[in-house]
N, C-alpha and C. Protein backbone atom coordinates (compact mmCIF):
# COMPACT_ATOMS: atom_id res chain seq x y z
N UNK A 1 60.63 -69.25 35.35
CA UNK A 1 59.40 -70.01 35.27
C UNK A 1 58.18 -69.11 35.47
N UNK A 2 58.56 -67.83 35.87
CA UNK A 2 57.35 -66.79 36.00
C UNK A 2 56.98 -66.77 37.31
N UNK A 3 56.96 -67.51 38.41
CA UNK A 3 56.78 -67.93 39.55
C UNK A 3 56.82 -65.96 40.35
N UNK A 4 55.63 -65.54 40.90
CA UNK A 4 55.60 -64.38 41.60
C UNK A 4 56.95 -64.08 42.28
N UNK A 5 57.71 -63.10 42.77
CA UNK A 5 58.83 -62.51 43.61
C UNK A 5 57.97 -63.05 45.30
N UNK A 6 56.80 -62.70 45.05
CA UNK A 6 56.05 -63.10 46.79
C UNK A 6 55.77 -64.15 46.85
N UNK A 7 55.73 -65.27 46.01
CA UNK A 7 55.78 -66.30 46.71
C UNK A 7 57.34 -67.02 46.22
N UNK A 8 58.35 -66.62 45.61
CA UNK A 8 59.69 -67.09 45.90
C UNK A 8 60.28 -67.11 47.48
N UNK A 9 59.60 -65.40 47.73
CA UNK A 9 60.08 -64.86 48.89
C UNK A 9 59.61 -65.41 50.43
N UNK A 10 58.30 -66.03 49.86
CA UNK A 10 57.88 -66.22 51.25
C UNK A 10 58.24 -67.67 51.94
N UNK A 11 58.11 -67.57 53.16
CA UNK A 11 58.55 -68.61 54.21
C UNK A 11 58.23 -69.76 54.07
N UNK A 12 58.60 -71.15 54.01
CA UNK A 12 58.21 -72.26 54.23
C UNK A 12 56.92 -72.64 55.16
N UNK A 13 56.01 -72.85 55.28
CA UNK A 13 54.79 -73.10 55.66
C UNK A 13 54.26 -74.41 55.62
N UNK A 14 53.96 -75.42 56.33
CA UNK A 14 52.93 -76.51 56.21
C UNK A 14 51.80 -76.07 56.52
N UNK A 15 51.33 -74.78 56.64
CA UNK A 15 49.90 -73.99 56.86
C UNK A 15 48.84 -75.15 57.83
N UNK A 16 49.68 -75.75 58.51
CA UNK A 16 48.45 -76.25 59.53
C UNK A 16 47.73 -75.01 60.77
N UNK A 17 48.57 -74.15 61.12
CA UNK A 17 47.93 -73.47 62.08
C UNK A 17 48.59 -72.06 61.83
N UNK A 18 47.57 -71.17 61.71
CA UNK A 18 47.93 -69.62 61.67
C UNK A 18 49.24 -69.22 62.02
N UNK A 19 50.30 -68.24 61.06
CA UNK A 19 51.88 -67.99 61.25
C UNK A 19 52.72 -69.23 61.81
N UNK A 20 52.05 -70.52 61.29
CA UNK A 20 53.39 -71.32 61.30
C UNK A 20 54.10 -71.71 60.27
N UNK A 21 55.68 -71.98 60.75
CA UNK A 21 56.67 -71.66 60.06
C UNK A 21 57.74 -72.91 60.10
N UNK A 22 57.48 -73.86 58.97
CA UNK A 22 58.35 -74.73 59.43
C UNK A 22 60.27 -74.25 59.56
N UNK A 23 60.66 -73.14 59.58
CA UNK A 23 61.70 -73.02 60.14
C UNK A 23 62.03 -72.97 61.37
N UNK A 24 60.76 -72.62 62.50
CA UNK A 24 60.53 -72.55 63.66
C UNK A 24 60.40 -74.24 64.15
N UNK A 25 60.07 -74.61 63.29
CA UNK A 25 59.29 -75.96 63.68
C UNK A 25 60.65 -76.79 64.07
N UNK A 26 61.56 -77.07 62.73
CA UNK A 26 62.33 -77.92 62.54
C UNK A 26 63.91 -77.28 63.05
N UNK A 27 63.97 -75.76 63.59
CA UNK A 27 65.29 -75.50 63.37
C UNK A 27 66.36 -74.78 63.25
N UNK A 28 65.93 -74.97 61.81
CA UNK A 28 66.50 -74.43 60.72
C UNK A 28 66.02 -74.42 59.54
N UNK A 29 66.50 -73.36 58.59
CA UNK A 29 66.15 -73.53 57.31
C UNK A 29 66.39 -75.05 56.53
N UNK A 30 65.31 -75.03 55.44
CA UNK A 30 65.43 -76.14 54.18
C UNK A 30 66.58 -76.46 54.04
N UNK A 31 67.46 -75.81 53.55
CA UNK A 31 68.76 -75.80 52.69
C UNK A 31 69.74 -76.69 54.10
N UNK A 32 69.35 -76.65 55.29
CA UNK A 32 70.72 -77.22 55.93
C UNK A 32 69.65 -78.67 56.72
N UNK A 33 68.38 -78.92 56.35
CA UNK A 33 67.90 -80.00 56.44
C UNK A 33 68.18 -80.73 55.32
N UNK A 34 68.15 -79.75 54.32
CA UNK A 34 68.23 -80.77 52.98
C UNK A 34 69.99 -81.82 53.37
N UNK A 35 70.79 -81.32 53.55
CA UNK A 35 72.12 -81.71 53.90
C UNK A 35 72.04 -82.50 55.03
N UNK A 36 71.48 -82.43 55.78
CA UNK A 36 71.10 -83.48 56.70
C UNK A 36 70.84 -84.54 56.66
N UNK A 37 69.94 -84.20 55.47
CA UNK A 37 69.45 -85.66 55.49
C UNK A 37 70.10 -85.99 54.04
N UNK A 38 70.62 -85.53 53.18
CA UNK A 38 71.56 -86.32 52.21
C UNK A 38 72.48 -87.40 52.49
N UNK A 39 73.23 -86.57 54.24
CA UNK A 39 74.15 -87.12 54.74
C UNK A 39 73.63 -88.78 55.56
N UNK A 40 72.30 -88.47 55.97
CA UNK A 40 71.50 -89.78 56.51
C UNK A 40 71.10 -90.87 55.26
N UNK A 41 70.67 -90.21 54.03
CA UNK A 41 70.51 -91.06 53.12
C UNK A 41 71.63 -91.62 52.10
N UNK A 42 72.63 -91.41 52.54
CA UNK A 42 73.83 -92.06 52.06
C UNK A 42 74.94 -92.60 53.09
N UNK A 43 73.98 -92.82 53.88
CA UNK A 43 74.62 -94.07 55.52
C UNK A 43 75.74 -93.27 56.11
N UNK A 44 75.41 -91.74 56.28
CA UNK A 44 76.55 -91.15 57.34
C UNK A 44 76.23 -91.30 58.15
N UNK A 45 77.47 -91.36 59.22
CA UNK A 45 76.60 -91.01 60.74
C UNK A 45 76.60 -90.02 61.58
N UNK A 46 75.66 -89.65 62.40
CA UNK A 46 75.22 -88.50 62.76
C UNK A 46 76.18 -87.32 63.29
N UNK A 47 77.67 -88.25 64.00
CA UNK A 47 78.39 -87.51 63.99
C UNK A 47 79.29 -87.05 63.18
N UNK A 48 79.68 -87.64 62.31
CA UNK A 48 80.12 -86.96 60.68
C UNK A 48 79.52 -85.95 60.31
N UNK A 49 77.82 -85.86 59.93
CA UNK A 49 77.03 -84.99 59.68
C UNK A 49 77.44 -83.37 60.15
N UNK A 50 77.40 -83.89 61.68
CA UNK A 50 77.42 -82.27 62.66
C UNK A 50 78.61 -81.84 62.84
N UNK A 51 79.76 -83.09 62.23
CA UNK A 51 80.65 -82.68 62.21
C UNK A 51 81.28 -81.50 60.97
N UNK A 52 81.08 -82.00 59.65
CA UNK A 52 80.95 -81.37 58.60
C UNK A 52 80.17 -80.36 58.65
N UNK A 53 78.83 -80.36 58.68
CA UNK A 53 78.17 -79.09 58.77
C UNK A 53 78.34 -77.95 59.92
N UNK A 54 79.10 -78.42 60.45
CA UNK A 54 79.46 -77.50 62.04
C UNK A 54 78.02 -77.03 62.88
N UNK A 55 77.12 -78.42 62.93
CA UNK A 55 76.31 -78.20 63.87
C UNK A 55 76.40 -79.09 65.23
N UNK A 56 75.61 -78.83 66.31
CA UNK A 56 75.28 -79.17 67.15
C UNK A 56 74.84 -80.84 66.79
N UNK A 57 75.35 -81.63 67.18
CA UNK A 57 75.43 -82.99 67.24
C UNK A 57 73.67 -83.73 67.46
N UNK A 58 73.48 -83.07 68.68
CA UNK A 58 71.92 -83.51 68.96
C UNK A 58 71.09 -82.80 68.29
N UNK A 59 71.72 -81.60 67.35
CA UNK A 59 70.07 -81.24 66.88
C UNK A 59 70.37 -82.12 65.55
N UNK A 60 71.34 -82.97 64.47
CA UNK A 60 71.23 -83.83 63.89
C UNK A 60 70.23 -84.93 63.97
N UNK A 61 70.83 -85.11 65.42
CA UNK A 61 70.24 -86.82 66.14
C UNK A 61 68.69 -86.22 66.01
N UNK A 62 68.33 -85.29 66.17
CA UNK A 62 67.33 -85.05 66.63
C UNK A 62 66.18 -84.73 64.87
N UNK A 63 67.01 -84.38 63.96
CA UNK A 63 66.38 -84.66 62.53
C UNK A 63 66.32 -86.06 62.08
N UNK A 64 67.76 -86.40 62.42
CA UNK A 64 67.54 -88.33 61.96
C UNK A 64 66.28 -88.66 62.98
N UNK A 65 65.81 -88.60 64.25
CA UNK A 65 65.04 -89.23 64.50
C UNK A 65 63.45 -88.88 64.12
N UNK A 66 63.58 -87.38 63.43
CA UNK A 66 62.31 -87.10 62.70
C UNK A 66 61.81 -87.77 61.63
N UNK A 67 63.23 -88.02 61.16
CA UNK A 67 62.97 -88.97 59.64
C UNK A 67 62.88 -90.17 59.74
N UNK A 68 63.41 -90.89 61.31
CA UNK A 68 63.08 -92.36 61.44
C UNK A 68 61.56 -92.65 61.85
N UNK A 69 60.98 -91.42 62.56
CA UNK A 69 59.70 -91.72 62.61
C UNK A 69 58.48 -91.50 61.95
N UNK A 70 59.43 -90.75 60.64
CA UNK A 70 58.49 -90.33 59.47
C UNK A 70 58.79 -92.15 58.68
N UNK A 71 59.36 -92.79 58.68
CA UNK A 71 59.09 -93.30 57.26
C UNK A 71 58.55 -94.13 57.28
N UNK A 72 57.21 -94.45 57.98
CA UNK A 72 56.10 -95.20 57.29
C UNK A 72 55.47 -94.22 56.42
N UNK A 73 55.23 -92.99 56.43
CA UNK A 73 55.00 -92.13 55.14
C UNK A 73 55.57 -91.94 54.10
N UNK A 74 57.07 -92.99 53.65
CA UNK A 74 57.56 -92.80 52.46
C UNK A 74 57.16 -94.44 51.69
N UNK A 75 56.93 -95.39 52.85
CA UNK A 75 56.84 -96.74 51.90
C UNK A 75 55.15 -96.81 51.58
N UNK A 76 54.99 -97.66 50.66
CA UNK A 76 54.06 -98.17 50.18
C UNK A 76 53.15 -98.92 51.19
N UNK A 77 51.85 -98.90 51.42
CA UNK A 77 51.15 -99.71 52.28
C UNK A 77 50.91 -101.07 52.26
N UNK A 78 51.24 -101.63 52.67
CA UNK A 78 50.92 -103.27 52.52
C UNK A 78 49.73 -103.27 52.48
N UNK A 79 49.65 -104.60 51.97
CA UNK A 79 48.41 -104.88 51.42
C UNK A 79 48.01 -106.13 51.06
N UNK A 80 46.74 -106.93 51.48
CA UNK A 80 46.66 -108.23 51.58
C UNK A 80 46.87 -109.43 49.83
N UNK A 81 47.72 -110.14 50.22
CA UNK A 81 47.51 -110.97 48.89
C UNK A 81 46.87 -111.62 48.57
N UNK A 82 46.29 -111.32 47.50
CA UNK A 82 44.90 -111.71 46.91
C UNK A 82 45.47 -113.24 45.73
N UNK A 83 45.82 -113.29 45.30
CA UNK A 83 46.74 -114.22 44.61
C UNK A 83 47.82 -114.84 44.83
N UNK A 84 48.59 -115.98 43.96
CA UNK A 84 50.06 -116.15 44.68
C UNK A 84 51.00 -115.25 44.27
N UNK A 85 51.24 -114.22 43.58
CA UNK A 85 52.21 -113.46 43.04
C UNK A 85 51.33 -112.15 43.34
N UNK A 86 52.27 -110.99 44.04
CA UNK A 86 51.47 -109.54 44.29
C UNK A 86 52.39 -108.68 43.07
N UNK A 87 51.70 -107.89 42.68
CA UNK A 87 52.38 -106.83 41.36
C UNK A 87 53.04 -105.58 42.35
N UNK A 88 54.16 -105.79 41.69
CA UNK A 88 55.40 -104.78 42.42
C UNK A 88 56.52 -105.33 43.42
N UNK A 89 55.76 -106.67 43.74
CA UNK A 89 56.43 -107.26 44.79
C UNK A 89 57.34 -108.40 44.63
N UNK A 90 56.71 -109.39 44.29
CA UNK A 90 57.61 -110.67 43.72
C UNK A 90 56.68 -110.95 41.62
N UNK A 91 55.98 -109.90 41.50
CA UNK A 91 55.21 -109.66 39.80
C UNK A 91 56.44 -109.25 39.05
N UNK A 92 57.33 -109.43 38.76
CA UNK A 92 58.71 -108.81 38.15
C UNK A 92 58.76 -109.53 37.11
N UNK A 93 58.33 -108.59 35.66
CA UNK A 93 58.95 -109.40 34.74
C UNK A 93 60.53 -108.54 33.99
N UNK A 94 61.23 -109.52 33.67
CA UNK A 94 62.25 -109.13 32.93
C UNK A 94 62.54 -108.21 32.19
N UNK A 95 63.47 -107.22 32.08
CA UNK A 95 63.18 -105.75 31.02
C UNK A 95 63.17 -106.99 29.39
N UNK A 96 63.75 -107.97 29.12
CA UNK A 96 64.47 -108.08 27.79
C UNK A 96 62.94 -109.14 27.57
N UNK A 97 62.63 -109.05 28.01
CA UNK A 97 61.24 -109.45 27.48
C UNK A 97 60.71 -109.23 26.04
């Protein structure tokens, strides 16, 4: 894709504060959060997870509960109904329409 060698190479960053590193932050690297939470988003449970991945049990518990207190940042905001039918919500029309 052309993508520089220096920034393939470089560290995961949420650049909120000078040399931070979300590997420091969270852990561990991407690649064994990503599995983490595959295993959470397809209703494993936490000890399966750490079991399979051969980690530490509580630092699992301890990502599932990052992601339980992240997800008001994945849904949609409510929002007052202005009408009797809201679009997206109960606005559903039929594909064969």
């Amino acid at each position: 894709m052309g993508v520089p060698d220096g920034v393939l190479a470089k560290a995961p960053s949420p650049n909120l504060w000078p040399d931070q590193k979300a590997k420091a932050e969270l852990g561990a690297d991407y690649d064994v959060i990503d599995l983490i939470l595959w295993g959470i988003e397809h209703w494993w449970n936490t000890d399966d997870i750490a079991k399979d991945l051969g980690l530490p049990k509580e630092f699992v518990e301890n990502i599932y509960q990052k992601w339980r207190g992240s997800e008001h940042k994945r849904r949609t905001p409510i929002i007052p109904k202005l009408l009797f039918r809201t679009v997206s919500h109960d606005f559903r029309l039929p594909y064969n329409l």
